[in-house]
PDB file of N, CA and C in Angstrom:
ATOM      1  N   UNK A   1      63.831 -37.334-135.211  1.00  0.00           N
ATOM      2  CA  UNK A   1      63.342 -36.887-136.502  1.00  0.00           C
ATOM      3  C   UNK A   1      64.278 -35.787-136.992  1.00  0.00           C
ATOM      4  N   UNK A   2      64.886 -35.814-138.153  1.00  0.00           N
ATOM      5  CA  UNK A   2      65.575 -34.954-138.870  1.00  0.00           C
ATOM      6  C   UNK A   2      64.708 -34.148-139.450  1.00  0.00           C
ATOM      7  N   UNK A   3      65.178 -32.833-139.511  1.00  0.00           N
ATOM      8  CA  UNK A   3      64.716 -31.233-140.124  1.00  0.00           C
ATOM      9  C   UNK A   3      65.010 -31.388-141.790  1.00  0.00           C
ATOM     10  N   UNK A   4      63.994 -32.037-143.029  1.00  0.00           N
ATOM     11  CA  UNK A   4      65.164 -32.083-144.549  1.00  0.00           C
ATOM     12  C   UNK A   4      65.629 -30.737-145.104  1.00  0.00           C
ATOM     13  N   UNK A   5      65.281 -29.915-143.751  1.00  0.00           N
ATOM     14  CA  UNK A   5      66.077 -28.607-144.731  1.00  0.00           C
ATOM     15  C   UNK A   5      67.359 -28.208-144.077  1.00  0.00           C
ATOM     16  N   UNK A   6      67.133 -28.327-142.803  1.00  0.00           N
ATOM     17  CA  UNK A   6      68.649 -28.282-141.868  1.00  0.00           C
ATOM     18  C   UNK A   6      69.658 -29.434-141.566  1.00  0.00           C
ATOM     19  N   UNK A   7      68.811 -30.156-141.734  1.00  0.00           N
ATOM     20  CA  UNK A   7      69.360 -31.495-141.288  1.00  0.00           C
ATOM     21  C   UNK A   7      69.749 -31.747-139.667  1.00  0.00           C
ATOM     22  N   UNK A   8      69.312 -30.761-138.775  1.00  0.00           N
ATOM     23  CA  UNK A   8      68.919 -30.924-137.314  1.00  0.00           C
ATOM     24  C   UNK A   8      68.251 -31.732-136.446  1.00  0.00           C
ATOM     25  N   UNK A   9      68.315 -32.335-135.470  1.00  0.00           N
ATOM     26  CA  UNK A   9      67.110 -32.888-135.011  1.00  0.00           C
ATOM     27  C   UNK A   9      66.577 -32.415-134.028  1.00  0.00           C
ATOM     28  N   UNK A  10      64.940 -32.648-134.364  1.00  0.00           N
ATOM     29  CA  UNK A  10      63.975 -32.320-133.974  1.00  0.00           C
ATOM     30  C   UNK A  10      62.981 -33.483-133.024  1.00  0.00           C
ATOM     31  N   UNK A  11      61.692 -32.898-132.153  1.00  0.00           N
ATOM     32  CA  UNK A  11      61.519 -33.305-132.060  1.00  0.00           C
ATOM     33  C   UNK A  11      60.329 -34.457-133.123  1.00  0.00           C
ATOM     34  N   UNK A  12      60.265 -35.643-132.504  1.00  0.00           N
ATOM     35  CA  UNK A  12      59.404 -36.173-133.510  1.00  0.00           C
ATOM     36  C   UNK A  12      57.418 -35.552-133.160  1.00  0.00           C
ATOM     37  N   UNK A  13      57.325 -35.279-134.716  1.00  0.00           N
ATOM     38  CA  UNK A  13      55.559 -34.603-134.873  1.00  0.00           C
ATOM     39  C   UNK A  13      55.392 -33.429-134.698  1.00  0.00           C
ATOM     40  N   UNK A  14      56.849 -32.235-135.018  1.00  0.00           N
ATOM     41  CA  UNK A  14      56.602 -31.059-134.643  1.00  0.00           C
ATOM     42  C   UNK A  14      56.730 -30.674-135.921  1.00  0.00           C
ATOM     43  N   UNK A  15      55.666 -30.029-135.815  1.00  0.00           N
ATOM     44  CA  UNK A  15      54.968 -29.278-136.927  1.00  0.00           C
ATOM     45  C   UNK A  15      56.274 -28.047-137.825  1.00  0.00           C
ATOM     46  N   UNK A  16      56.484 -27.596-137.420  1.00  0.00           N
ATOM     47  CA  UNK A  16      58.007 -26.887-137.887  1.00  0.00           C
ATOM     48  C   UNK A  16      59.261 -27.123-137.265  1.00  0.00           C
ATOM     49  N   UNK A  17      60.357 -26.736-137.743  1.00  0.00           N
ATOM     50  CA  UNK A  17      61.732 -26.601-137.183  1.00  0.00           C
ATOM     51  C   UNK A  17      62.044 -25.955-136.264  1.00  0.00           C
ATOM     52  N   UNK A  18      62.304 -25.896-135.046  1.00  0.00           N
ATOM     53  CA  UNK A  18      63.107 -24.653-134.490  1.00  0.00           C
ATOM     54  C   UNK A  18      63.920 -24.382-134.803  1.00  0.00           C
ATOM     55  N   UNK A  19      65.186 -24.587-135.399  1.00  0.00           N
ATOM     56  CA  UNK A  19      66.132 -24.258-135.407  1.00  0.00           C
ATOM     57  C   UNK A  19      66.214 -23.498-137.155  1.00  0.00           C
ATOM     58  N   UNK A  20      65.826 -23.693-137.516  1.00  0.00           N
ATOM     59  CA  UNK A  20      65.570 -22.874-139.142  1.00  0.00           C
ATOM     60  C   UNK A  20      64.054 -22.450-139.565  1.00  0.00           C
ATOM     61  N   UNK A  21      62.730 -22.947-139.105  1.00  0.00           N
ATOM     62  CA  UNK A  21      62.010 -22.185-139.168  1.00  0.00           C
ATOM     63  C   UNK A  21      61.217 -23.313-140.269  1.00  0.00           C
ATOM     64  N   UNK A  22      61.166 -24.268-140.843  1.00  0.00           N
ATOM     65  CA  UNK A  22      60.654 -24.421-141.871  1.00  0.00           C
ATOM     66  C   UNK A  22      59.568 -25.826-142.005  1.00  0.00           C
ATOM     67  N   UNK A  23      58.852 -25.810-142.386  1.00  0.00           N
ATOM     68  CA  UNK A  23      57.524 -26.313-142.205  1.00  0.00           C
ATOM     69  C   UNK A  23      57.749 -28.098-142.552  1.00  0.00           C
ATOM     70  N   UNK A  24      57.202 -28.415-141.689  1.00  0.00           N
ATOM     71  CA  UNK A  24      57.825 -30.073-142.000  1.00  0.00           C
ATOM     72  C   UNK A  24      56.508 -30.591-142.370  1.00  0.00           C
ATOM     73  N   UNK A  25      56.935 -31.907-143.198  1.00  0.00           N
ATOM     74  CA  UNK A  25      56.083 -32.290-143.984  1.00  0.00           C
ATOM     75  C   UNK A  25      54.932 -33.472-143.025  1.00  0.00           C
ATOM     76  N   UNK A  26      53.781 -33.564-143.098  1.00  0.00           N
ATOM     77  CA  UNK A  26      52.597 -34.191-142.160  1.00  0.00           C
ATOM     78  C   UNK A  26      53.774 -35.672-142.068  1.00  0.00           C
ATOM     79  N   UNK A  27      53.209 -36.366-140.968  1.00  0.00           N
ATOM     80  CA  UNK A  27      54.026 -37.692-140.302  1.00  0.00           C
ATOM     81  C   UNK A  27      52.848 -38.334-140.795  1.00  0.00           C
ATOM     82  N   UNK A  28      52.935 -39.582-141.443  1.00  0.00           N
ATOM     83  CA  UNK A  28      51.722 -40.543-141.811  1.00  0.00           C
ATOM     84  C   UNK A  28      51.187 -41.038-140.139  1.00  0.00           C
ATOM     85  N   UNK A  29      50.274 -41.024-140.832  1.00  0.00           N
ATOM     86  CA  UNK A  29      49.454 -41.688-139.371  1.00  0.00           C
ATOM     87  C   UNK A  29      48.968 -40.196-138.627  1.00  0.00           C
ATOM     88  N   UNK A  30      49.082 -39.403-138.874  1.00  0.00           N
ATOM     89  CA  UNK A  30      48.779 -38.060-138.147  1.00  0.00           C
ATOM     90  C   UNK A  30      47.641 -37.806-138.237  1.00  0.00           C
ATOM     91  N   UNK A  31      46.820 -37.493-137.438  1.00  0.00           N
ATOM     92  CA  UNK A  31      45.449 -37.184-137.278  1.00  0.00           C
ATOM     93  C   UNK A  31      45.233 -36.432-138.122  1.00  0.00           C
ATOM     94  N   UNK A  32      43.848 -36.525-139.218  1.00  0.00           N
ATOM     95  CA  UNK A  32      43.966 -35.554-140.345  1.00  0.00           C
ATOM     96  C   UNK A  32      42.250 -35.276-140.263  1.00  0.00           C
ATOM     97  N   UNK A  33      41.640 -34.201-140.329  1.00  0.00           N
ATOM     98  CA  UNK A  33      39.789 -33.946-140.113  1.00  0.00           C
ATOM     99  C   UNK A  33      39.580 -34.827-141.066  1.00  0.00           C
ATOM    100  N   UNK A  34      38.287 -36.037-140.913  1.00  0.00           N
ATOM    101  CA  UNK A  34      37.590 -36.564-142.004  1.00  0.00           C
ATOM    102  C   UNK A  34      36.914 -35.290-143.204  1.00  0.00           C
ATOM    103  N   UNK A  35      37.030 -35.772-144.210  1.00  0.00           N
ATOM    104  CA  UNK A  35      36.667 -35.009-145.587  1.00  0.00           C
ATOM    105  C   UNK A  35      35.091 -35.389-146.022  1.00  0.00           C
ATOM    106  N   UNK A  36      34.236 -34.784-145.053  1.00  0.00           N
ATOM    107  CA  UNK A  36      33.011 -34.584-146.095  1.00  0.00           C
ATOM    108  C   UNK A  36      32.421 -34.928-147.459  1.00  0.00           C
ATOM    109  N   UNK A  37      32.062 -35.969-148.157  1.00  0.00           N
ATOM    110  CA  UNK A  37      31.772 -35.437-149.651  1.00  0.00           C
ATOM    111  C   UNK A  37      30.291 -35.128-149.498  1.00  0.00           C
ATOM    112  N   UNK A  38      30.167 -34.385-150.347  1.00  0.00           N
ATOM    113  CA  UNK A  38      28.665 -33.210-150.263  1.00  0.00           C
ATOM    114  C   UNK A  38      28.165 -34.071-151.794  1.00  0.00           C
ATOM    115  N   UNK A  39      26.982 -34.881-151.647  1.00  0.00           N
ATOM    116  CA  UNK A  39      26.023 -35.273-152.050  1.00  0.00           C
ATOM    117  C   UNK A  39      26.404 -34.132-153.965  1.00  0.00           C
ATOM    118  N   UNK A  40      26.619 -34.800-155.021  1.00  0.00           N
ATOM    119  CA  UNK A  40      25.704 -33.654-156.057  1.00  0.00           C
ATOM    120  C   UNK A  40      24.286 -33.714-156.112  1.00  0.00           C
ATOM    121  N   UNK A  41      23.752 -32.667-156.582  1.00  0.00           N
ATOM    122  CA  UNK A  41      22.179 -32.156-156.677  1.00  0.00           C
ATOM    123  C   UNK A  41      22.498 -31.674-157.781  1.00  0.00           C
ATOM    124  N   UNK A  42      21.295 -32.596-158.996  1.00  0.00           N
ATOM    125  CA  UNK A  42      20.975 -31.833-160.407  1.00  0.00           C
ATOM    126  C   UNK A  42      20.396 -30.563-160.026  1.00  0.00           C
ATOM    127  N   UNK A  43      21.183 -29.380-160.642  1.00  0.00           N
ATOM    128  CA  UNK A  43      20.162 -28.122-160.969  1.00  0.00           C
ATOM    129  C   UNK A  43      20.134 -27.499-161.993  1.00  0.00           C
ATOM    130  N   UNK A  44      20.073 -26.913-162.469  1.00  0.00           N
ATOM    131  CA  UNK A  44      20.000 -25.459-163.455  1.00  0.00           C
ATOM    132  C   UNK A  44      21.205 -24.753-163.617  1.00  0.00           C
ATOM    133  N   UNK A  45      22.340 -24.609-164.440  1.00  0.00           N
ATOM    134  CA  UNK A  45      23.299 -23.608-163.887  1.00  0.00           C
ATOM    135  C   UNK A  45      22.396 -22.342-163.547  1.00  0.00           C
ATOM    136  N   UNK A  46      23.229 -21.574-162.921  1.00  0.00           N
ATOM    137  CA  UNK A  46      22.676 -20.010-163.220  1.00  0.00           C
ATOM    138  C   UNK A  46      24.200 -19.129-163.547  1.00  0.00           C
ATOM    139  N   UNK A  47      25.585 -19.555-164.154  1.00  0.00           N
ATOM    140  CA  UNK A  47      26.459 -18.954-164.441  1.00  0.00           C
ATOM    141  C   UNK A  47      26.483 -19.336-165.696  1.00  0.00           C
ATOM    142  N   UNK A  48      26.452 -20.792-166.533  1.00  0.00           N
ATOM    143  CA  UNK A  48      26.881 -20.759-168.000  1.00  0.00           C
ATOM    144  C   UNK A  48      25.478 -21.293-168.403  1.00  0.00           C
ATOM    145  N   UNK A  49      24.540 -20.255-169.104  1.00  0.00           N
ATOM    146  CA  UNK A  49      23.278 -21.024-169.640  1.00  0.00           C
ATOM    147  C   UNK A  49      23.006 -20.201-170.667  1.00  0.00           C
ATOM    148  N   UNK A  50      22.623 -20.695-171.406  1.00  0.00           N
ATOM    149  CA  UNK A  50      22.326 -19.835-172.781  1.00  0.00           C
ATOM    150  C   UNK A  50      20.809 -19.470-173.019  1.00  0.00           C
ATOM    151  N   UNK A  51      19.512 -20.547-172.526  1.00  0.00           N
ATOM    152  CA  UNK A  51      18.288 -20.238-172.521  1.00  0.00           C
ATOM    153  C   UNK A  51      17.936 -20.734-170.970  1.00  0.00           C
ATOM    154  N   UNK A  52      17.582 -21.727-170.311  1.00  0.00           N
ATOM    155  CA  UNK A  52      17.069 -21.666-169.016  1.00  0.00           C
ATOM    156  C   UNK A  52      18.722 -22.809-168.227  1.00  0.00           C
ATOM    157  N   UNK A  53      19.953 -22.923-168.664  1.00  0.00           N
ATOM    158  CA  UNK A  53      20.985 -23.947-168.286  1.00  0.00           C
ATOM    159  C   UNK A  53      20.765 -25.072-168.051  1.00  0.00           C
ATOM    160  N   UNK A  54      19.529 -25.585-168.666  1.00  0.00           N
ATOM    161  CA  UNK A  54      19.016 -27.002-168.277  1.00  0.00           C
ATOM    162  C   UNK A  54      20.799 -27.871-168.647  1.00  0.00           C
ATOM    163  N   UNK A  55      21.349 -27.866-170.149  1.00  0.00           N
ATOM    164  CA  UNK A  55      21.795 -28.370-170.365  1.00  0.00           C
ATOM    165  C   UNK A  55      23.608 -27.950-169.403  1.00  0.00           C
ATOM    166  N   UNK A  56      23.822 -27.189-169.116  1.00  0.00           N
ATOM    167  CA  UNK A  56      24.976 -26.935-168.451  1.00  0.00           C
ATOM    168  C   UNK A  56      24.592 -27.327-166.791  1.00  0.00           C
ATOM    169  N   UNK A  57      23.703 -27.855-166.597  1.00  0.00           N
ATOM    170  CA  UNK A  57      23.324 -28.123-165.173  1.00  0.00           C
ATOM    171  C   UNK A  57      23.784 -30.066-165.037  1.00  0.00           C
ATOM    172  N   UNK A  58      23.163 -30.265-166.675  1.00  0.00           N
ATOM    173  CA  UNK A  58      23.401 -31.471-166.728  1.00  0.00           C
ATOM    174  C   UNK A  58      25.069 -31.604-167.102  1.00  0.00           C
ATOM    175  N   UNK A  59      25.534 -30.851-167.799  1.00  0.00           N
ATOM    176  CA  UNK A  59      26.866 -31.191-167.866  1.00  0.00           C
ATOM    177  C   UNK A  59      27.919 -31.310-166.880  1.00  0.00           C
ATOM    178  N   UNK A  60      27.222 -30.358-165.977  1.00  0.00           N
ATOM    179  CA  UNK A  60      27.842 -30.182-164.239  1.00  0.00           C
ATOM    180  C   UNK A  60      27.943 -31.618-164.163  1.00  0.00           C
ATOM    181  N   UNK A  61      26.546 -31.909-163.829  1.00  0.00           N
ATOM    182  CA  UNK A  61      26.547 -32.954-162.690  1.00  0.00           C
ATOM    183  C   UNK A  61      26.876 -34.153-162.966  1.00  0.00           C
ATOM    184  N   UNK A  62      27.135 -34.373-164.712  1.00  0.00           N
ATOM    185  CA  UNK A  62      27.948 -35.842-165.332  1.00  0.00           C
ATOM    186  C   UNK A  62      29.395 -35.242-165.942  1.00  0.00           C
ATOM    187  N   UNK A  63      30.040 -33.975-164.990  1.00  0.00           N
ATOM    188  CA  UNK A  63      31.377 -33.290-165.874  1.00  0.00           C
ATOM    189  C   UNK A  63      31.653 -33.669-166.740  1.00  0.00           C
ATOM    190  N   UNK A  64      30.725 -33.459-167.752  1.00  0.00           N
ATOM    191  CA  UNK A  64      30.942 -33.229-169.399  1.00  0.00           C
ATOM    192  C   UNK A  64      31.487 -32.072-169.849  1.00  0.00           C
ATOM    193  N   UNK A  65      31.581 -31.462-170.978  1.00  0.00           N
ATOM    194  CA  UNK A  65      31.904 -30.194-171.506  1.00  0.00           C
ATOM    195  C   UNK A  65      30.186 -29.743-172.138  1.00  0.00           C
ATOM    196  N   UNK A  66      30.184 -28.562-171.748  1.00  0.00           N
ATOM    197  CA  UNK A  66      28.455 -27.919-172.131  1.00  0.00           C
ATOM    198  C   UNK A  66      28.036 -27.850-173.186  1.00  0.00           C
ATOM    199  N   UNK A  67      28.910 -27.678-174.079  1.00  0.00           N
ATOM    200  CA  UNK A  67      28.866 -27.608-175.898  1.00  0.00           C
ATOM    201  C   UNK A  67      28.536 -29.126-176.288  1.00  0.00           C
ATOM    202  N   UNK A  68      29.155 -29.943-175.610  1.00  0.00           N
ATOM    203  CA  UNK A  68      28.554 -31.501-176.107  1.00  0.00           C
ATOM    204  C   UNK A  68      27.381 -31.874-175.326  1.00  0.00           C
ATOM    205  N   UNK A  69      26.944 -31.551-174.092  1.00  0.00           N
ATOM    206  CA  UNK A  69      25.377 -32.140-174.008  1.00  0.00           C
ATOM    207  C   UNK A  69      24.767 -31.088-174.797  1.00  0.00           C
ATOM    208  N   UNK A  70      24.863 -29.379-175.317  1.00  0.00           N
ATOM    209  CA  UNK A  70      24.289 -28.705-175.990  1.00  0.00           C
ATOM    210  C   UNK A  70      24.079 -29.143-177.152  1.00  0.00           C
ATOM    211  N   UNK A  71      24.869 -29.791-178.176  1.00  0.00           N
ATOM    212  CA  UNK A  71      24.862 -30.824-179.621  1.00  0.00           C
ATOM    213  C   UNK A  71      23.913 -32.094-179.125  1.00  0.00           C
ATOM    214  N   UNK A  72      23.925 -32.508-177.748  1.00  0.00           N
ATOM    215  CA  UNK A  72      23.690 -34.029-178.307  1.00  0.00           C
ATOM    216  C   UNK A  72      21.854 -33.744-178.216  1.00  0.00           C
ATOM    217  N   UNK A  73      21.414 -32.404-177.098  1.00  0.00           N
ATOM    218  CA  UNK A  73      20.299 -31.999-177.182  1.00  0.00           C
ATOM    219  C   UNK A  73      19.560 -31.638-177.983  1.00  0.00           C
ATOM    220  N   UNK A  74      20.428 -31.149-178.700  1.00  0.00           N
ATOM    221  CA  UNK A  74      19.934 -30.741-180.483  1.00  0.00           C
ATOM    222  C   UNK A  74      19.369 -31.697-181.267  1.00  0.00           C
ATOM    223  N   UNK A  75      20.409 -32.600-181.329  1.00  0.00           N
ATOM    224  CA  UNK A  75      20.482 -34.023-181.775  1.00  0.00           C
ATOM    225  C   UNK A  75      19.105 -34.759-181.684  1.00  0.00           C
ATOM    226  N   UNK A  76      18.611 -34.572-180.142  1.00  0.00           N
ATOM    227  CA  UNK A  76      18.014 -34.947-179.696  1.00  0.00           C
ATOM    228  C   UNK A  76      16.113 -34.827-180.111  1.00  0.00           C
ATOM    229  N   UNK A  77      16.378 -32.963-180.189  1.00  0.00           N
ATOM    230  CA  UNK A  77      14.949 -32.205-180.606  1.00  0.00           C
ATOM    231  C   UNK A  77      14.675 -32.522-181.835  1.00  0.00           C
ATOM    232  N   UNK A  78      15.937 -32.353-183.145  1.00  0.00           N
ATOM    233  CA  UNK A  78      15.569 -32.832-184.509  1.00  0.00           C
ATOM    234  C   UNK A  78      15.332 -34.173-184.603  1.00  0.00           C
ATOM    235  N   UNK A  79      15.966 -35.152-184.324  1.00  0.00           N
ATOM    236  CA  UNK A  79      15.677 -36.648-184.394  1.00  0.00           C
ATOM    237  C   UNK A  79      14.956 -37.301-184.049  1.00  0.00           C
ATOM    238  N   UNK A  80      14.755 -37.170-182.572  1.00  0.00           N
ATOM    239  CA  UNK A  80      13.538 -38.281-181.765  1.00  0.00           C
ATOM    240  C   UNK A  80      12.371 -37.276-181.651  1.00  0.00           C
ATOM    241  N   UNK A  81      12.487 -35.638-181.723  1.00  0.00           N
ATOM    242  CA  UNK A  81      11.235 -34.909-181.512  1.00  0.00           C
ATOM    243  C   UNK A  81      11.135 -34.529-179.999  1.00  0.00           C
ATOM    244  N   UNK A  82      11.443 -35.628-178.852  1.00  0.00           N
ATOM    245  CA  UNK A  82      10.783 -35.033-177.103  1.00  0.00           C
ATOM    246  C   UNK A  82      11.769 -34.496-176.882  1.00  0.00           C
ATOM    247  N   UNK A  83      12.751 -33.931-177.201  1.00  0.00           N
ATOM    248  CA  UNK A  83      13.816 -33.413-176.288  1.00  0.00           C
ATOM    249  C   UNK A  83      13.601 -32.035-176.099  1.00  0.00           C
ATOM    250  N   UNK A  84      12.260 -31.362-177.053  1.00  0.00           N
ATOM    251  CA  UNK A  84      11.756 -30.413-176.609  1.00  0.00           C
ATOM    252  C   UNK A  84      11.419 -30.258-175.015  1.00  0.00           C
ATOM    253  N   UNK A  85      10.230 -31.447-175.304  1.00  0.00           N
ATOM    254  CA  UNK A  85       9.392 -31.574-174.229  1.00  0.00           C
ATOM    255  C   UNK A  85       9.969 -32.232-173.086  1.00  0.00           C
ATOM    256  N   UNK A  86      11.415 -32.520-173.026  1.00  0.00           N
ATOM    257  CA  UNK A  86      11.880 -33.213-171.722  1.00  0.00           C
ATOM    258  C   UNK A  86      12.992 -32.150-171.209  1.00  0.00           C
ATOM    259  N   UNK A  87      12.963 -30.862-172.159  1.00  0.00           N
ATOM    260  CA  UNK A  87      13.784 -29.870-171.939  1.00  0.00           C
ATOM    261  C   UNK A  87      13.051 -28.944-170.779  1.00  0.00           C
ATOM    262  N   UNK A  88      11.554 -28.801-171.698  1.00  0.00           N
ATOM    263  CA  UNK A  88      10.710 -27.667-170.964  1.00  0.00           C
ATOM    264  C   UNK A  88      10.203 -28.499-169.106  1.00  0.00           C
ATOM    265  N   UNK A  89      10.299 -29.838-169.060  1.00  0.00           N
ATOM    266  CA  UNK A  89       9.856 -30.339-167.985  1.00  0.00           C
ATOM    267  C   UNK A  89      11.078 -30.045-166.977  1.00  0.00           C
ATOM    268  N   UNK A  90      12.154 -30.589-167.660  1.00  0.00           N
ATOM    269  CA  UNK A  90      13.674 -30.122-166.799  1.00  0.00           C
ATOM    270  C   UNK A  90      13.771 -28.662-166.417  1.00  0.00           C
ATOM    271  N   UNK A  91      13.149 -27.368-167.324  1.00  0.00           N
ATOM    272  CA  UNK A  91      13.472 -26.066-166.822  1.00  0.00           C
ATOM    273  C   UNK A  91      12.156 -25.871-165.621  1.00  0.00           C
ATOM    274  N   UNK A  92      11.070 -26.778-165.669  1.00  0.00           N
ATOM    275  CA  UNK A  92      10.490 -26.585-164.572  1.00  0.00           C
ATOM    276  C   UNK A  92      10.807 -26.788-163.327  1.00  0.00           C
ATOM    277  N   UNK A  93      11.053 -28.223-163.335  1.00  0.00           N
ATOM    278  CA  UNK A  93      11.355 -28.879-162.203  1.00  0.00           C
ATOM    279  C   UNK A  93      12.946 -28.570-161.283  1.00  0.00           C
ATOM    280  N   UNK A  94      13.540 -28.785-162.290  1.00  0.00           N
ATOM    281  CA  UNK A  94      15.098 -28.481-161.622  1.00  0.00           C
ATOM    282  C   UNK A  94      15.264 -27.444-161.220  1.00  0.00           C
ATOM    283  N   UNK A  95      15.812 -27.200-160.068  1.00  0.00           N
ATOM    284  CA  UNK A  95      15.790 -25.829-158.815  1.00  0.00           C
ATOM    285  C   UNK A  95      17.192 -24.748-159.938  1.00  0.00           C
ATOM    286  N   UNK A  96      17.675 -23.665-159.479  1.00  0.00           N
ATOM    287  CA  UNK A  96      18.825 -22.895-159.912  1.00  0.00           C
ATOM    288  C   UNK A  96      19.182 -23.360-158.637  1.00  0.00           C
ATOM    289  N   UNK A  97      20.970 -23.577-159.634  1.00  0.00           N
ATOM    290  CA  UNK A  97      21.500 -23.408-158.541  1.00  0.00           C
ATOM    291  C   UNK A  97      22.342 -22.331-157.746  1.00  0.00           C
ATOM    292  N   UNK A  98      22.629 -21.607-156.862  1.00  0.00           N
ATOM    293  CA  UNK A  98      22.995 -20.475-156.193  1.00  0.00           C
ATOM    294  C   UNK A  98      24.068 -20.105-157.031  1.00  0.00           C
ATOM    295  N   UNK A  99      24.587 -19.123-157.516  1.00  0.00           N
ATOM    296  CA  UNK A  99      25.705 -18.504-157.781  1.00  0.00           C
ATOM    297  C   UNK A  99      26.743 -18.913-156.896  1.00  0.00           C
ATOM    298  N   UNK A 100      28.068 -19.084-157.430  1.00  0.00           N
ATOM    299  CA  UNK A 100      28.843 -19.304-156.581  1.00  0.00           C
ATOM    300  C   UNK A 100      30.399 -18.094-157.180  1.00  0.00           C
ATOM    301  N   UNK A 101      31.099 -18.135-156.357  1.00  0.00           N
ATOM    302  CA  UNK A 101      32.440 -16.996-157.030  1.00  0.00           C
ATOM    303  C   UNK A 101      32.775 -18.227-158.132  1.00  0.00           C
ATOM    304  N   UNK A 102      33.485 -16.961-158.842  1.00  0.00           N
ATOM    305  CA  UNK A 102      34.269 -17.529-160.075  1.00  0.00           C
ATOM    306  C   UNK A 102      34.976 -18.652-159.935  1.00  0.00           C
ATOM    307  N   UNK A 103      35.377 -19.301-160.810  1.00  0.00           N
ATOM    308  CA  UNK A 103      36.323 -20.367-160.294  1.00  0.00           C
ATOM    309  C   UNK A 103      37.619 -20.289-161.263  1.00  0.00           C
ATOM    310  N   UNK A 104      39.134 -20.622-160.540  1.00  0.00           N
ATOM    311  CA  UNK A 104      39.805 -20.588-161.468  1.00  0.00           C
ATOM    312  C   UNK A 104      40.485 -21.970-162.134  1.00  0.00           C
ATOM    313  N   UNK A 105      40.366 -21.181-163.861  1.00  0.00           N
ATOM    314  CA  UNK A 105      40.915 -22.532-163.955  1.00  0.00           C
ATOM    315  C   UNK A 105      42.590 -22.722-164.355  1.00  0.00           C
ATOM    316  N   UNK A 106      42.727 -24.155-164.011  1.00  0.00           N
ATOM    317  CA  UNK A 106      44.267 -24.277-163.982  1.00  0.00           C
ATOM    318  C   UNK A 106      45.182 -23.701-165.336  1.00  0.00           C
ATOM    319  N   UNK A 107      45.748 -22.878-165.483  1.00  0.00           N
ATOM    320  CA  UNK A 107      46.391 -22.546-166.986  1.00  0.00           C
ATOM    321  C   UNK A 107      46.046 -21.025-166.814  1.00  0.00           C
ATOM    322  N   UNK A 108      44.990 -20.446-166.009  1.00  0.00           N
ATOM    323  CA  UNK A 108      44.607 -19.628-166.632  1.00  0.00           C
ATOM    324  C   UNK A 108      45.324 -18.182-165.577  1.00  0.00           C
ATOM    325  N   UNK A 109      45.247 -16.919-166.078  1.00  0.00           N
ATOM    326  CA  UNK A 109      45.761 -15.650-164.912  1.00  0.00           C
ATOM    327  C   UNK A 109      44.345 -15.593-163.833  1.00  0.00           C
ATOM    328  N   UNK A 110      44.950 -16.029-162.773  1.00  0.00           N
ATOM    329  CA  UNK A 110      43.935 -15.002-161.620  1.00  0.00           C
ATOM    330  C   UNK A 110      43.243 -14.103-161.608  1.00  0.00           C
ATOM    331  N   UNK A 111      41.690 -14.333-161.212  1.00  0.00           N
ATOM    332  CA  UNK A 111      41.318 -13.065-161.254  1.00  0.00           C
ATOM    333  C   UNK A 111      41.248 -12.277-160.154  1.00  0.00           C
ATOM    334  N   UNK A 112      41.037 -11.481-159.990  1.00  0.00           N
ATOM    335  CA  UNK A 112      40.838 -10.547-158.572  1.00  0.00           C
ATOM    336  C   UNK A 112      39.833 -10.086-158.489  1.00  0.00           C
TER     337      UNK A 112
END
């Protein structure tokens, strides 16, 4: 196995270079931990909500943008009338969900 930064050889599946120090890239087939996916659970935001986050809970969990299930809810209360009443059942039932740290987003400065 060649080093692509020294061009040395190495042995094959070693994790760095000896001879320059520099991190070699995973060998396919390399044992890698299975990846978990964690179930979503509708909740409540408790970071972006404007009256109880019913609707940013739902935007979570179908990654929408919050301002458009917030319009289509609107939409919803003036036109058909229940979106009151399927609002106030959702702020009952649906749990909050825990605070979590900030998150960053791509484009944006770090926060600290």
């Amino acid at each position: 196995m060649l080093c692509p930064s020294c061009q040395k050889d190495i042995a094959p599946g070693s994790r760095f270079c000896y001879n320059c120090g520099a991190k070699q890239p995973d060998a396919p087939g390399a044992a890698t931990p299975p990846v978990i996916a964690v179930p979503k659970r509708l909740m409540r935001s408790s970071r972006d909500k404007k009256i109880a986050g019913v609707c940013a809970g739902l935007a979570d969990y179908f990654d929408l943008d919050p301002t458009l299930v917030r319009v289509v809810w609107l939409l919803a209360i003036f036109f058909a009338g229940t979106g009151f009443l399927v609002y106030l059942i959702l702020w009952i039932v649906l749990p909050v969900a825990p605070p979590t740290l900030p998150i960053s987003v791509p484009g944006t400065p770090a926060q600290v």
